[in-house]
N, C-alpha and C. Protein backbone atom coordinates (compact mmCIF):
# COMPACT_ATOMS: atom_id res chain seq x y z
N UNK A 1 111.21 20.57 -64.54
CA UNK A 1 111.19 22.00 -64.37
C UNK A 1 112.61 22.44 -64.03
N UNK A 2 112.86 23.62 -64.40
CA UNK A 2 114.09 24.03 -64.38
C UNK A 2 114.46 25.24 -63.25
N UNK A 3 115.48 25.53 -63.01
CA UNK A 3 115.25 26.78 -61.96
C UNK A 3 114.67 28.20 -62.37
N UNK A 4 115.01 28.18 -63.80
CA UNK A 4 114.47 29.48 -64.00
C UNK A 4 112.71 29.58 -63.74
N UNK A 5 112.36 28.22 -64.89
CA UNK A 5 110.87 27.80 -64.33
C UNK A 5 110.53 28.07 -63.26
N UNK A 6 110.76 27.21 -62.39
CA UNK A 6 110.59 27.18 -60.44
C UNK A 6 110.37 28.61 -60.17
N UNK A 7 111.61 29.35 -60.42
CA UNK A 7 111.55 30.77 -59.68
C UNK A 7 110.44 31.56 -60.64
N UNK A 8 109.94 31.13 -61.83
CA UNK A 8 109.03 32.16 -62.32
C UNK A 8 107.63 31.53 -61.72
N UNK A 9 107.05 30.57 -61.58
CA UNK A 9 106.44 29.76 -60.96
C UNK A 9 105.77 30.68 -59.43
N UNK A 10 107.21 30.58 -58.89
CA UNK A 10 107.23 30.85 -56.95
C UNK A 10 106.86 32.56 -57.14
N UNK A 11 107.50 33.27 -58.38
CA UNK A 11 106.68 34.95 -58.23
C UNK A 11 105.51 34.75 -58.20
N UNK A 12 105.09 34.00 -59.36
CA UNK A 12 103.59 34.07 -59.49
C UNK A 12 102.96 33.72 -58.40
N UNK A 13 103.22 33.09 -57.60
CA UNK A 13 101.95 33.01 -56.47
C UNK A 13 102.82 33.75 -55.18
N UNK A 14 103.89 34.08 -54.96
CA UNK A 14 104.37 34.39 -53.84
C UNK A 14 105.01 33.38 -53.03
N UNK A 15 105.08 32.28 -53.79
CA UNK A 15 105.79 31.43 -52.63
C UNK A 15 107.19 31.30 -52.61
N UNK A 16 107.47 31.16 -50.79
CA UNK A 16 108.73 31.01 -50.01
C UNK A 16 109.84 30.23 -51.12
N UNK A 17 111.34 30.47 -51.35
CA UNK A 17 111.93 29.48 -51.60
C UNK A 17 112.49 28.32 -51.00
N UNK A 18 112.03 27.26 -50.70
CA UNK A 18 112.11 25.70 -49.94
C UNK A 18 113.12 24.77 -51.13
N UNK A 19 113.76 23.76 -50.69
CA UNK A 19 113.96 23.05 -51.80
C UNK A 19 114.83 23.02 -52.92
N UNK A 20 115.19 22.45 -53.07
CA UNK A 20 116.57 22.39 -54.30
C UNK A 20 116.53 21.31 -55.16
N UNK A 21 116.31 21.39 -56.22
CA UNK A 21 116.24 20.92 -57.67
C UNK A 21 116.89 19.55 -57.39
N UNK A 22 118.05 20.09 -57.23
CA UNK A 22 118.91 18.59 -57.27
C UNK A 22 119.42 17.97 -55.93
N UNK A 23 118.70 18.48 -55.27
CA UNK A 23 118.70 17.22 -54.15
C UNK A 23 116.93 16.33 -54.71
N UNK A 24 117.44 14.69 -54.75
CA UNK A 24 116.28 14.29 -55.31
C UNK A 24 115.17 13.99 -53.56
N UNK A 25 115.70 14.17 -52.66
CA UNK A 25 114.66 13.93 -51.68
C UNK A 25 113.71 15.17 -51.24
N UNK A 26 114.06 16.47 -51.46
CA UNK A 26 113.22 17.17 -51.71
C UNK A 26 112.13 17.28 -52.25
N UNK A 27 110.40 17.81 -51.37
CA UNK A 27 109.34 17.88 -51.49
C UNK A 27 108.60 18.88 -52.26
N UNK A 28 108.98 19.69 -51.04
CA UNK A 28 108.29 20.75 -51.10
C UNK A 28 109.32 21.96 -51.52
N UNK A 29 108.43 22.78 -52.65
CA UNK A 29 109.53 23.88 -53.11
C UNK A 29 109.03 24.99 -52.76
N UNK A 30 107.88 25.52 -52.11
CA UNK A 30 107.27 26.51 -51.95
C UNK A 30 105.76 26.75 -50.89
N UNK A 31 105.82 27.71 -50.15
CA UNK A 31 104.33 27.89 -49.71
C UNK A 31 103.84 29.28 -49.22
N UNK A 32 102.52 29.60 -49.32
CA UNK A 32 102.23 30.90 -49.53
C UNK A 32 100.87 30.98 -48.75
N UNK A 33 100.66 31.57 -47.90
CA UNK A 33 99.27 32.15 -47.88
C UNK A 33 98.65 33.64 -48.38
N UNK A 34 97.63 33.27 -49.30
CA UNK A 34 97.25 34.07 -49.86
C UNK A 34 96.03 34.05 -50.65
N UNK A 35 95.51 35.23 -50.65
CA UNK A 35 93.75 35.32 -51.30
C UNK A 35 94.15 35.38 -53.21
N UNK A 36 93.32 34.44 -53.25
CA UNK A 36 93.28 34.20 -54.80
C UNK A 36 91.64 34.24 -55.30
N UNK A 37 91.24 35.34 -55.82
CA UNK A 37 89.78 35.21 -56.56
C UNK A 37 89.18 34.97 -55.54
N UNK A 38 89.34 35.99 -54.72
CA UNK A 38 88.38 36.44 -53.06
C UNK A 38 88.65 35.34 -51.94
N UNK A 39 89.04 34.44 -52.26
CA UNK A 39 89.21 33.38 -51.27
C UNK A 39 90.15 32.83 -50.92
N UNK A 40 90.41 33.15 -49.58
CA UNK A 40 91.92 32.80 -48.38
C UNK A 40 92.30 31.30 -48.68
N UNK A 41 93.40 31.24 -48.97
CA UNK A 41 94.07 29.95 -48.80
C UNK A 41 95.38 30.10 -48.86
N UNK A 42 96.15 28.57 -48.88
CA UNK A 42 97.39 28.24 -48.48
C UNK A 42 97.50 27.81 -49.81
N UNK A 43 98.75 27.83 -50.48
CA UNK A 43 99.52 27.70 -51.51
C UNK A 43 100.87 26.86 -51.37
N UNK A 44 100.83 25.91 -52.20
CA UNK A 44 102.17 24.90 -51.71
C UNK A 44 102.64 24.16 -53.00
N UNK A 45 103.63 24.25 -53.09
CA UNK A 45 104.13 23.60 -54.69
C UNK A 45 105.17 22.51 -54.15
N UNK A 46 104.38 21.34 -55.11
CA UNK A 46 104.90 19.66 -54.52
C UNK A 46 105.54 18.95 -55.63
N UNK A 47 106.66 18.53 -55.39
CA UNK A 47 107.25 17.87 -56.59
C UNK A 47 107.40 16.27 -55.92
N UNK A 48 106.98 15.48 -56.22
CA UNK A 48 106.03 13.77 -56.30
C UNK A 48 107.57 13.22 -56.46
N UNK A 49 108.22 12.82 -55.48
CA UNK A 49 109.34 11.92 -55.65
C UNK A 49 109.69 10.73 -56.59
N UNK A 50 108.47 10.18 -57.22
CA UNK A 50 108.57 8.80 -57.37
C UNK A 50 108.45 9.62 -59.37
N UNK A 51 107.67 10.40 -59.75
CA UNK A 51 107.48 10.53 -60.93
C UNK A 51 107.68 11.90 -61.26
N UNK A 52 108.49 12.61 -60.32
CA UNK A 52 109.16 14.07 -60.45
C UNK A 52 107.96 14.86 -61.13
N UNK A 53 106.73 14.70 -60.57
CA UNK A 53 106.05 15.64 -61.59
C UNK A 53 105.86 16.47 -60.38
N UNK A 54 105.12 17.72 -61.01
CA UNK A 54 104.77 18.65 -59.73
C UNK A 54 103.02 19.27 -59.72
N UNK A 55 102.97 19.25 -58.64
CA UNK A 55 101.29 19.83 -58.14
C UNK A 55 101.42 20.79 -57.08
N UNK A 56 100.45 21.66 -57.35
CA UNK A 56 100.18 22.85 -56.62
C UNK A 56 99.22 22.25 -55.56
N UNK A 57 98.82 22.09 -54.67
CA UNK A 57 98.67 22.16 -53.17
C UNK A 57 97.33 23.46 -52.99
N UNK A 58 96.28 23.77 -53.07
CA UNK A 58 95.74 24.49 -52.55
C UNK A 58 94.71 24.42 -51.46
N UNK A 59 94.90 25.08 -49.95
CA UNK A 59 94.08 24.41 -48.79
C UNK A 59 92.87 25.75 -49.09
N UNK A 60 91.70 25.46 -48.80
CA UNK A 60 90.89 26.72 -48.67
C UNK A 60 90.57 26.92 -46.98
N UNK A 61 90.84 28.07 -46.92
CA UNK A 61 90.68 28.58 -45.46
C UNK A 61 89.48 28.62 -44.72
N UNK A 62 88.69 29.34 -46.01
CA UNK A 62 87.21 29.87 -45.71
C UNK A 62 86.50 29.21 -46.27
N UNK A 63 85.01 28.78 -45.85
CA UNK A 63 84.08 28.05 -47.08
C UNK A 63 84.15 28.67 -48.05
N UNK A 64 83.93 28.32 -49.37
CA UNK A 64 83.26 29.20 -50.84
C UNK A 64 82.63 28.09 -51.00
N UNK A 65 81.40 28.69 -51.97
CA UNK A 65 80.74 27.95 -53.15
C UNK A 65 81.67 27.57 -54.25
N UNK A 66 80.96 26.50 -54.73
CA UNK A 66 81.27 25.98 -55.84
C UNK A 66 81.58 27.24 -57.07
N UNK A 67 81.03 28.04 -57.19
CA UNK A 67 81.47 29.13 -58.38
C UNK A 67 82.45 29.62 -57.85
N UNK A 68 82.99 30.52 -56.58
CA UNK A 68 84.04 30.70 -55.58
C UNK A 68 85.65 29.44 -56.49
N UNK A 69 84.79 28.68 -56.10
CA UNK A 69 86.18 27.30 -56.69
C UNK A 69 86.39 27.57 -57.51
N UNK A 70 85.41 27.61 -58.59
CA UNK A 70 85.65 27.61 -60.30
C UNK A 70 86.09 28.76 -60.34
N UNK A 71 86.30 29.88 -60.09
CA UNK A 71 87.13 31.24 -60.03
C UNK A 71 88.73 31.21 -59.37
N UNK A 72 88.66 30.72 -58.28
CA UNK A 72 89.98 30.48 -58.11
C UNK A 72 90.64 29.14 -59.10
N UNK A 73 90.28 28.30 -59.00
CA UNK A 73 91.02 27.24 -60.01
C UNK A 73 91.24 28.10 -61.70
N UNK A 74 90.21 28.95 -61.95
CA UNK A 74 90.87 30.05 -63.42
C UNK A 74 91.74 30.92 -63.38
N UNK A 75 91.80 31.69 -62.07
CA UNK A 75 92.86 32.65 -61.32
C UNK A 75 94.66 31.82 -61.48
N UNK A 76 93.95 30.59 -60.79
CA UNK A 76 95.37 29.80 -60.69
C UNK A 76 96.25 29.09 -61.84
N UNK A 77 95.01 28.91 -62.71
CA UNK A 77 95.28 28.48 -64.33
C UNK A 77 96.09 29.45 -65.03
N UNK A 78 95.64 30.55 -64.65
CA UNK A 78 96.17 31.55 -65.85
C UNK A 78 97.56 32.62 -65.28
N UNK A 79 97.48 32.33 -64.10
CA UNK A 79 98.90 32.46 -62.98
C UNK A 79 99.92 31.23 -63.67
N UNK A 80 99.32 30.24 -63.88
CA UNK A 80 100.53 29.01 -63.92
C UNK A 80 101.19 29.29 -65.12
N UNK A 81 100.00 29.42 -66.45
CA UNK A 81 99.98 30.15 -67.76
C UNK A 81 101.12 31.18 -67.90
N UNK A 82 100.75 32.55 -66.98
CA UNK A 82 101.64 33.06 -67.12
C UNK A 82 103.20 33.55 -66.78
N UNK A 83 103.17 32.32 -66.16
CA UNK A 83 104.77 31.81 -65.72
C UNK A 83 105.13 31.05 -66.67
N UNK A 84 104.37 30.13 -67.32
CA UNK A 84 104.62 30.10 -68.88
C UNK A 84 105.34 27.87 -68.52
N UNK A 85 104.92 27.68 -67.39
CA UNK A 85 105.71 26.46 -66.82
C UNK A 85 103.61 25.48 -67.13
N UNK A 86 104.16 24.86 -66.50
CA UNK A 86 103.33 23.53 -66.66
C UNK A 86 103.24 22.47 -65.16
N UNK A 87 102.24 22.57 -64.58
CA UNK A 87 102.38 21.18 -63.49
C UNK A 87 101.58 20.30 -63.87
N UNK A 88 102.10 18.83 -62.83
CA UNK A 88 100.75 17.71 -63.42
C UNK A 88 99.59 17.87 -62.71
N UNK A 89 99.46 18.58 -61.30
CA UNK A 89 98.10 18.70 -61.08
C UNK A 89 98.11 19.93 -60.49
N UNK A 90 96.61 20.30 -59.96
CA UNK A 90 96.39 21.19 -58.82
C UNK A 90 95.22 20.62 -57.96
N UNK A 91 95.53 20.55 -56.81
CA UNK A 91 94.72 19.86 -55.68
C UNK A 91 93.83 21.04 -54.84
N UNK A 92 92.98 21.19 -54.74
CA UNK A 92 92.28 22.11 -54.14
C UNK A 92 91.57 21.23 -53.23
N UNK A 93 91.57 21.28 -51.48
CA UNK A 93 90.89 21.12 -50.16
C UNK A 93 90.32 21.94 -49.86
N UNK A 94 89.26 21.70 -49.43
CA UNK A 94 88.73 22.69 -48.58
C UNK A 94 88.76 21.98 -46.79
């Protein structure tokens, strides 16, 4: 990912700028709390030291149902979409 990437990435969800490209010990590039498809959570964008790929981080605040999930994980799909970038995963906790 590139910086322009990154920074179109970090609008789309609102997250903090953390992190610098080219320092390779850097983690974490971003984090956000924020309601996505009705449901409170934390937002965190992780770039995996060992295989430079990156994953989105999502904690859920509040219980949801299972349809609740499947709405935010499409919310977040089509957010990633339209930053127009690519990660290797998205982790959703509750």
């Amino acid at each position: 990912m590139d910086l322009p990437a990154l920074s179109r990435l970090r609008a789309a969800f609102g997250l903090n700028e953390v992190g610098r490209l080219d320092d390779d010990w850097d983690e974490l590039f971003g984090e956000a709390s924020r309601t996505i498809a009705g449901v409170s959570t934390i937002v965190e964008l992780w770039r995996d030291l060992d295989s430079q790929g990156w994953c989105l981080d999502i904690e859920l605040l509040a219980d949801a149902g299972d349809l609740d999930v499947q709405d935010l994980l499409a919310a977040v799909r089509a957010e990633i979409e339209s930053a127009g970038v690519q990660v290797d995963s998205i982790v959703c906790r509750r």
